[in-house]
Protein backbone atom coordinates (compact mmCIF):
# COMPACT_ATOMS: atom_id res chain seq x y z
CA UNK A 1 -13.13 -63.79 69.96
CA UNK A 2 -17.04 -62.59 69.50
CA UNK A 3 -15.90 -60.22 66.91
CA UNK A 4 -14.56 -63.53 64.43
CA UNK A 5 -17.62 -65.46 65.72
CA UNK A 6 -19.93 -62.41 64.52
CA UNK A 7 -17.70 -62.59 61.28
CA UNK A 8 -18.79 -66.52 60.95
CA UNK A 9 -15.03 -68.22 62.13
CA UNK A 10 -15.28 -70.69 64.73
CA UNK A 11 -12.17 -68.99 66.21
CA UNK A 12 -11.43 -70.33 69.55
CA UNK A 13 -9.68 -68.20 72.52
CA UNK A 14 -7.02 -71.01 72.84
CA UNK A 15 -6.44 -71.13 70.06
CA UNK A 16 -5.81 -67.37 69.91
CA UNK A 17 -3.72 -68.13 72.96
CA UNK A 18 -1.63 -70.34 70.82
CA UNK A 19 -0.92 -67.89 67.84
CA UNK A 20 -0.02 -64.92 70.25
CA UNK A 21 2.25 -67.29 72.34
CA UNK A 22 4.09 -69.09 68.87
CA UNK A 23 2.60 -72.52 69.91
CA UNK A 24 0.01 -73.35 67.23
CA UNK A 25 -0.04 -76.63 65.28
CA UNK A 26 -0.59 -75.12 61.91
CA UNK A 27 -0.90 -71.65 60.58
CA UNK A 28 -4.02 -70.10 60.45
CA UNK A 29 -5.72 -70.04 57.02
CA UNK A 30 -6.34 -66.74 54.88
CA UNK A 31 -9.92 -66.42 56.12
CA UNK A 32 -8.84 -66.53 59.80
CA UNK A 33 -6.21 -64.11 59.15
CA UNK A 34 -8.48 -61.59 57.29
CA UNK A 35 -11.21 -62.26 60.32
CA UNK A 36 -8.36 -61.53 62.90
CA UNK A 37 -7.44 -58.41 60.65
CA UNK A 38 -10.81 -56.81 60.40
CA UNK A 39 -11.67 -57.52 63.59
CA UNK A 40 -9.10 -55.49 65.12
CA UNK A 41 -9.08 -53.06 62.59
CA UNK A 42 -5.49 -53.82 60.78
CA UNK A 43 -4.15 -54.77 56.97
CA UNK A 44 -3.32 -58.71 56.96
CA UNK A 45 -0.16 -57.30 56.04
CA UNK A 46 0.47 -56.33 60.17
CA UNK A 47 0.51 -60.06 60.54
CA UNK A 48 2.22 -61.49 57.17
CA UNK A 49 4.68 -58.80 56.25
CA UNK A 50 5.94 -57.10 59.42
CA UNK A 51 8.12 -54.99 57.74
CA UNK A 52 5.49 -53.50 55.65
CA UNK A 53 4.06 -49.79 55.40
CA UNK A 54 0.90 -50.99 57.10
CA UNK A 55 2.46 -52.74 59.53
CA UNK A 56 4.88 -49.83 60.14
CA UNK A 57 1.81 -47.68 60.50
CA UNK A 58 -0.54 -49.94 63.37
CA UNK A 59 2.62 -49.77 65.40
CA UNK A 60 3.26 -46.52 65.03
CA UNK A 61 -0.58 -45.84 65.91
CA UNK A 62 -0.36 -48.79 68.83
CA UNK A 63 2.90 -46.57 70.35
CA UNK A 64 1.12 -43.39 69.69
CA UNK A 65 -2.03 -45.16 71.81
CA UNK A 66 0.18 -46.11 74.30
CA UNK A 67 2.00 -42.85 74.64
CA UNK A 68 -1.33 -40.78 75.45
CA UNK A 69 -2.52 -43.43 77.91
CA UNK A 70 1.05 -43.29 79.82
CA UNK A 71 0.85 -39.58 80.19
CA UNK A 72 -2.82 -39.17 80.64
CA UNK A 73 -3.13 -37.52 77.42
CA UNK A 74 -6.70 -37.34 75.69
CA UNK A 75 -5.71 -35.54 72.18
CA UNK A 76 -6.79 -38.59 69.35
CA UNK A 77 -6.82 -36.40 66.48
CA UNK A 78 -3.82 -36.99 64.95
CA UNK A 79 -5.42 -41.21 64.75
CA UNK A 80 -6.51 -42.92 61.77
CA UNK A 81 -10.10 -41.46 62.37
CA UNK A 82 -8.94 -38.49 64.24
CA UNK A 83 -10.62 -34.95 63.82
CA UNK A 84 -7.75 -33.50 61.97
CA UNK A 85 -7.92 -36.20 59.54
CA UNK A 86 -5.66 -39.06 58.56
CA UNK A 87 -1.79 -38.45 59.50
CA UNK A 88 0.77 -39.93 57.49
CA UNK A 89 2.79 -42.61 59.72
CA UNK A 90 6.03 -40.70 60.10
CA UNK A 91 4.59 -37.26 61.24
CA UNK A 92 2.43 -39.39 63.72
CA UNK A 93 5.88 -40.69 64.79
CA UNK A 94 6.73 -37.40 65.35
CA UNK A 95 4.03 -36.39 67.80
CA UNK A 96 4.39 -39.38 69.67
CA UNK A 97 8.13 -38.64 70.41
CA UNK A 98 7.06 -34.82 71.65
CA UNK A 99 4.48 -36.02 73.83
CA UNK A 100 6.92 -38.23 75.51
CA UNK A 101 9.42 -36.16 75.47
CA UNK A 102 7.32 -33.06 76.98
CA UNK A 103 5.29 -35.18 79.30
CA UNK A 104 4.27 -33.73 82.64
CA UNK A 105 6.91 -34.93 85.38
């Protein structure tokens, strides 16, 4: 990961390869976690509290992401940094679900 090398973590890909696939010796410390978190632009709390608001919210914006790739869509306002300005996570929700449901056949 270049970004958590940049950030000054000796963060190897295998052993990024081991967290994603559940086979890591040890957990990662705090200052891996918050590397890992600002790299890819998430709260720590997407990886330590999964049921959390924030972690509600990056998969609400991941599934929103998604949605617009799988239907070609290009409209990113309704994102985090999005032109119409920050959307809260369950009206972002919402759009997602009326894109897919009004997709082009």
């Amino acid at each position: 990961m270049e970004g958590a090398r940049r950030a000054g973590q000796d963060f190897a890909p295998e052993d990024w390869g081991r967290l994603l696939a559940g086979t890591a010796p040890v957990s990662p410390d705090d200052a891996i976690l918050a590397t890992i978190a600002d790299v890819l632009d998430v709260a720590v709390e997407y990886f330590v509290q999964p049921a959390s608001d924030a972690a509600d919210r990056v998969d609400a914006e991941l599934d929103f992401l998604a949605t617009m790739r799988e239907t070609g869509s290009s409209f990113r306002a309704c994102t985090r940094d999005g032109a119409a300005g920050p959307t809260d996570t369950k009206t972002l929700r919402a759009i997602t679900a009326t894109i897919r449901e009004y997709r082009p056949a």
